[in-house]
N, C-alpha and C. Protein backbone atom coordinates (compact mmCIF):
# COMPACT_ATOMS: atom_id res chain seq x y z
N UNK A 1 39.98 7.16 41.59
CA UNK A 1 39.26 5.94 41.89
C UNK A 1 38.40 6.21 43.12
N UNK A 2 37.34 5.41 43.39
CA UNK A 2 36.23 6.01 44.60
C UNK A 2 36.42 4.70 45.04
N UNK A 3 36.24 4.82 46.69
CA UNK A 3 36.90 3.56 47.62
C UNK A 3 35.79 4.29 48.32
N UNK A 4 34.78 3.21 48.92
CA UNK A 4 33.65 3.04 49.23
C UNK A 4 33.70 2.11 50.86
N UNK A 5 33.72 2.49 51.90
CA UNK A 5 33.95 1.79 53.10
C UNK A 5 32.45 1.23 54.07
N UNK A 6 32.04 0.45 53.94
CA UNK A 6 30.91 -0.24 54.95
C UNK A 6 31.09 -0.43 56.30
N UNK A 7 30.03 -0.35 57.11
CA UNK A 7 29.81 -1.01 58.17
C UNK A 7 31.00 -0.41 59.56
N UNK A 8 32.11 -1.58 60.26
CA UNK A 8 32.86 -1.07 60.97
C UNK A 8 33.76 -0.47 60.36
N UNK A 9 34.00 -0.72 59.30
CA UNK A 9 35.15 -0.24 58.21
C UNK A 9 34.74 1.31 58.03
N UNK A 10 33.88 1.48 58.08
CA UNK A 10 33.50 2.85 57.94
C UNK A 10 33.57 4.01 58.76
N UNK A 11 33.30 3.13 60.05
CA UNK A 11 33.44 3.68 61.33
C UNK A 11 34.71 4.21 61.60
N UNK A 12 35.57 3.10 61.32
CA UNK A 12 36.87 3.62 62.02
C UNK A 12 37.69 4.42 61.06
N UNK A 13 37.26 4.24 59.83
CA UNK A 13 38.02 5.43 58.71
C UNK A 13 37.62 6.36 59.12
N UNK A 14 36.08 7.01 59.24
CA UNK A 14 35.79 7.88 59.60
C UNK A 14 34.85 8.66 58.17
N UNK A 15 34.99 8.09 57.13
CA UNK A 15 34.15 8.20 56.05
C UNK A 15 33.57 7.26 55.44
N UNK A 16 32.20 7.75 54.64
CA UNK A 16 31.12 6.85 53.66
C UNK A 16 32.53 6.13 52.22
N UNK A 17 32.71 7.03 51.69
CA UNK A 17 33.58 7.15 50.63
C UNK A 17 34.52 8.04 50.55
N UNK A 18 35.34 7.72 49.59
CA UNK A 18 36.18 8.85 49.25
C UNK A 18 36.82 8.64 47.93
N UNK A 19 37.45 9.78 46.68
CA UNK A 19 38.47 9.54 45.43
C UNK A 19 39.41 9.77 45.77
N UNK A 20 40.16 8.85 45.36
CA UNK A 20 41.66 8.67 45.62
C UNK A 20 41.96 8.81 44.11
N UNK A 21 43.76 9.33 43.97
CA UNK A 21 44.36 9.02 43.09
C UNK A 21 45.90 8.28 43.35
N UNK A 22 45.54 6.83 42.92
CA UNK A 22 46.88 6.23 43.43
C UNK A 22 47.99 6.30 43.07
N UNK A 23 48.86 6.14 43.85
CA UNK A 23 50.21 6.93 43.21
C UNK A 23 50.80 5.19 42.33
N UNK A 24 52.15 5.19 41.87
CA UNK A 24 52.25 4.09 40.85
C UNK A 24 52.78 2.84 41.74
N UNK A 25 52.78 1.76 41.10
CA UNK A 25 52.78 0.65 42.23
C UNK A 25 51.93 0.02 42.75
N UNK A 26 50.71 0.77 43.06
CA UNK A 26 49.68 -0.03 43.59
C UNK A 26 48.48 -0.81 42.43
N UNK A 27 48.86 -1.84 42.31
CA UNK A 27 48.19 -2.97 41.43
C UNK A 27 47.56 -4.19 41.76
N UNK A 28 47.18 -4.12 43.22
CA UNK A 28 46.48 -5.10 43.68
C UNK A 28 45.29 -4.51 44.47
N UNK A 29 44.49 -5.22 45.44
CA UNK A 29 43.95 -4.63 46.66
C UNK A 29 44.60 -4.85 47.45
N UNK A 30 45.54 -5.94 47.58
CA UNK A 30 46.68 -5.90 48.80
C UNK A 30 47.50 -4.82 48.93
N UNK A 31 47.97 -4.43 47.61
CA UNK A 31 48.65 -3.24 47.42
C UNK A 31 47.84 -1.57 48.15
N UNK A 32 46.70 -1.62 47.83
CA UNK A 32 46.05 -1.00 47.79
C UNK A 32 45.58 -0.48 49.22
N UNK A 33 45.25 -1.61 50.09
CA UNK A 33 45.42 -1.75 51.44
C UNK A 33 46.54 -1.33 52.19
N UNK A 34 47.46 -1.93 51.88
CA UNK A 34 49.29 -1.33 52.27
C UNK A 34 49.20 0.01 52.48
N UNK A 35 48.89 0.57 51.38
CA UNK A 35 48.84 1.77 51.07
C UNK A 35 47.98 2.86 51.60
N UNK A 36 46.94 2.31 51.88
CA UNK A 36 45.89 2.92 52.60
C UNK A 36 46.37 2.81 54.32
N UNK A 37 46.63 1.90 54.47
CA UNK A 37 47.27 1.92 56.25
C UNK A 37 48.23 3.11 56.51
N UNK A 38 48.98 3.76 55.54
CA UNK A 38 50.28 4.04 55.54
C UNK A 38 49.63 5.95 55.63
N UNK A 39 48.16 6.02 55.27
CA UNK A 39 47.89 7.28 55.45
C UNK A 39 47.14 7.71 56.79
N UNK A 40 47.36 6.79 57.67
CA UNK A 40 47.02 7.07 59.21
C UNK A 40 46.19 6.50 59.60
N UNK A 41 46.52 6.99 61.31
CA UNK A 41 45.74 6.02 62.28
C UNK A 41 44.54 5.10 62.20
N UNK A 42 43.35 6.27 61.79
CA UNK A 42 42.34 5.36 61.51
C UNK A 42 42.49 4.50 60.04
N UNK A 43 43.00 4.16 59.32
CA UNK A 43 43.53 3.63 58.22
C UNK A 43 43.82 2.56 58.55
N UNK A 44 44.87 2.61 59.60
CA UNK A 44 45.56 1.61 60.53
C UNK A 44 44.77 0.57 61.00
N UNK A 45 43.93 1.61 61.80
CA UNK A 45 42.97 0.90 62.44
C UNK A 45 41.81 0.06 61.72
N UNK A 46 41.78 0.68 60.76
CA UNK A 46 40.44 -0.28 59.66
C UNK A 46 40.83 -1.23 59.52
N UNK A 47 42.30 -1.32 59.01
CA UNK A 47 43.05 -2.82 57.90
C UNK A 47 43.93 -3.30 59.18
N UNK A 48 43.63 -3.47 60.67
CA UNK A 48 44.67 -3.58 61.51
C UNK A 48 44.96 -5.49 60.80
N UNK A 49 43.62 -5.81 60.87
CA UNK A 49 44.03 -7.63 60.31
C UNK A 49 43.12 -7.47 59.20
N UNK A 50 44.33 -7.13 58.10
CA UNK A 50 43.82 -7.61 56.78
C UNK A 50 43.43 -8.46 56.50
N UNK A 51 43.26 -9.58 56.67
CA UNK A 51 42.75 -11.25 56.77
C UNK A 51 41.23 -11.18 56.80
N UNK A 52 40.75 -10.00 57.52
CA UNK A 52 39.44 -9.99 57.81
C UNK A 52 38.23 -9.24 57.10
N UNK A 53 39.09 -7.85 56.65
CA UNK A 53 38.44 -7.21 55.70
C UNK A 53 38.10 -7.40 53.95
N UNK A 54 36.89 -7.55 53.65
CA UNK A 54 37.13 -8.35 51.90
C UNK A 54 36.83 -6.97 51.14
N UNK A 55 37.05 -7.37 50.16
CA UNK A 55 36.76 -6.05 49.20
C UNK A 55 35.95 -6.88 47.62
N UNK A 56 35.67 -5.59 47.03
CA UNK A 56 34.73 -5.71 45.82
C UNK A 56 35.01 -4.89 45.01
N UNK A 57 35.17 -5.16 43.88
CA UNK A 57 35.86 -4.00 42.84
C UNK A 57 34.20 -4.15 41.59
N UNK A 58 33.70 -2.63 41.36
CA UNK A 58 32.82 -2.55 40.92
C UNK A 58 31.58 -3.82 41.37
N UNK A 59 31.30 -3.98 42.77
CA UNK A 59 30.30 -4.82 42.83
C UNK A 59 30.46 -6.29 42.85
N UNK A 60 31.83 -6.70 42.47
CA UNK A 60 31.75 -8.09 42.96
C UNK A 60 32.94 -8.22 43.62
N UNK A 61 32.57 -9.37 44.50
CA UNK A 61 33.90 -9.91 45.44
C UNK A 61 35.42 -10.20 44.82
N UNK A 62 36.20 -9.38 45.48
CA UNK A 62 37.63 -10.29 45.04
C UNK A 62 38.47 -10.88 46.08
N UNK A 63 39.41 -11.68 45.58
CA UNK A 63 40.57 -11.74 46.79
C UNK A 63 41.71 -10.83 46.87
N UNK A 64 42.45 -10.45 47.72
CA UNK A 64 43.57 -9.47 48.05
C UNK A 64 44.35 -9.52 47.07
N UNK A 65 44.53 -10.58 45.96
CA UNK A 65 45.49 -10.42 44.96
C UNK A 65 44.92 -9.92 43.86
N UNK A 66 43.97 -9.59 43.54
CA UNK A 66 42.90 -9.20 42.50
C UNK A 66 43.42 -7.51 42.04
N UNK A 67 43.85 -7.81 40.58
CA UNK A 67 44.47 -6.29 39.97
C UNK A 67 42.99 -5.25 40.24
N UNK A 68 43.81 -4.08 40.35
CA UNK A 68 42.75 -3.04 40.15
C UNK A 68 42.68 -2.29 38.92
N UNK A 69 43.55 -2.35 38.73
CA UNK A 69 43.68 -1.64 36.93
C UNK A 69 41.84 -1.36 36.41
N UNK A 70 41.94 -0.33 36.05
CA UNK A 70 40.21 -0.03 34.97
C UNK A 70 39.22 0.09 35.82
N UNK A 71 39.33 -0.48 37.66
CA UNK A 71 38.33 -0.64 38.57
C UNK A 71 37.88 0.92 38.72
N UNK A 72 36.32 1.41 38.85
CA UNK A 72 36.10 2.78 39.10
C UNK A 72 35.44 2.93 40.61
N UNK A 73 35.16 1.61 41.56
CA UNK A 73 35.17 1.72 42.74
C UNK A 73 35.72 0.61 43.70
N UNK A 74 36.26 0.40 44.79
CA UNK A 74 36.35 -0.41 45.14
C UNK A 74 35.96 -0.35 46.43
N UNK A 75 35.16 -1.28 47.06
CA UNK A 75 34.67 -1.30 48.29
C UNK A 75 35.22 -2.18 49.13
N UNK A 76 35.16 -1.80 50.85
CA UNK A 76 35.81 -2.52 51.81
C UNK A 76 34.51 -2.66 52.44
N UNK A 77 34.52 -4.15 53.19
CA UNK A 77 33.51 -4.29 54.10
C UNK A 77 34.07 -5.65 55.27
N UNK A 78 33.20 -6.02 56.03
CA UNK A 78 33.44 -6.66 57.06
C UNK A 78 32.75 -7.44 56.61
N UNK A 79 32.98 -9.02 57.34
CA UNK A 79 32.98 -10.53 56.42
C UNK A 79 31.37 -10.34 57.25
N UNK A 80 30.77 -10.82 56.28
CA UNK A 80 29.05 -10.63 56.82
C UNK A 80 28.41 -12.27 57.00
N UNK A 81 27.57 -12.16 57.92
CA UNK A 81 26.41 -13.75 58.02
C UNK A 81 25.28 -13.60 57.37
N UNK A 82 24.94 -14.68 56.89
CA UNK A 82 23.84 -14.83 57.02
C UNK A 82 22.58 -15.67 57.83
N UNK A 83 21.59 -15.58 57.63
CA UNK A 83 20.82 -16.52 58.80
C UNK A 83 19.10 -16.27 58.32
């Protein structure tokens, strides 16, 4: 799966993107997140308040409970304005 990171999210991972292959269990983006914290610091540091970071599975918005099953990217970004 390709996990696609924006903006500060990007920063503090320390990469544009990356493919992952998830191990079994992970069936949400909450899940998915969990999981991603759990592979280090800057990981940590991206999802420190999950509350804040949204994600998008192939291009559109979901919420943290949103299955990933069949998804071929999923992106993290920081809650954006407009004006």
């Amino acid at each position: 799966m390709k996990l696609v990171y924006f903006a500060w999210v990007r920063e503090r991972v320390g990469r544009t993107d990356e493919q992952v292959a998830l191990p079994e269990g992970i069936d949400t983006v909450a899940d998915l997140v969990r999981w991603l914290k759990g592979r280090g610091e800057e990981y940590e540091y991206a999802f420190e308040n999950e509350g804040i970071v949204r994600a998008a599975i192939d291009h559109v918005h979901v919420k943290p409970e949103a299955r990933i099953a069949g998804a071929g990217e999923i992106a993290f970004f920081p809650p954006m304005t407009g004006g």
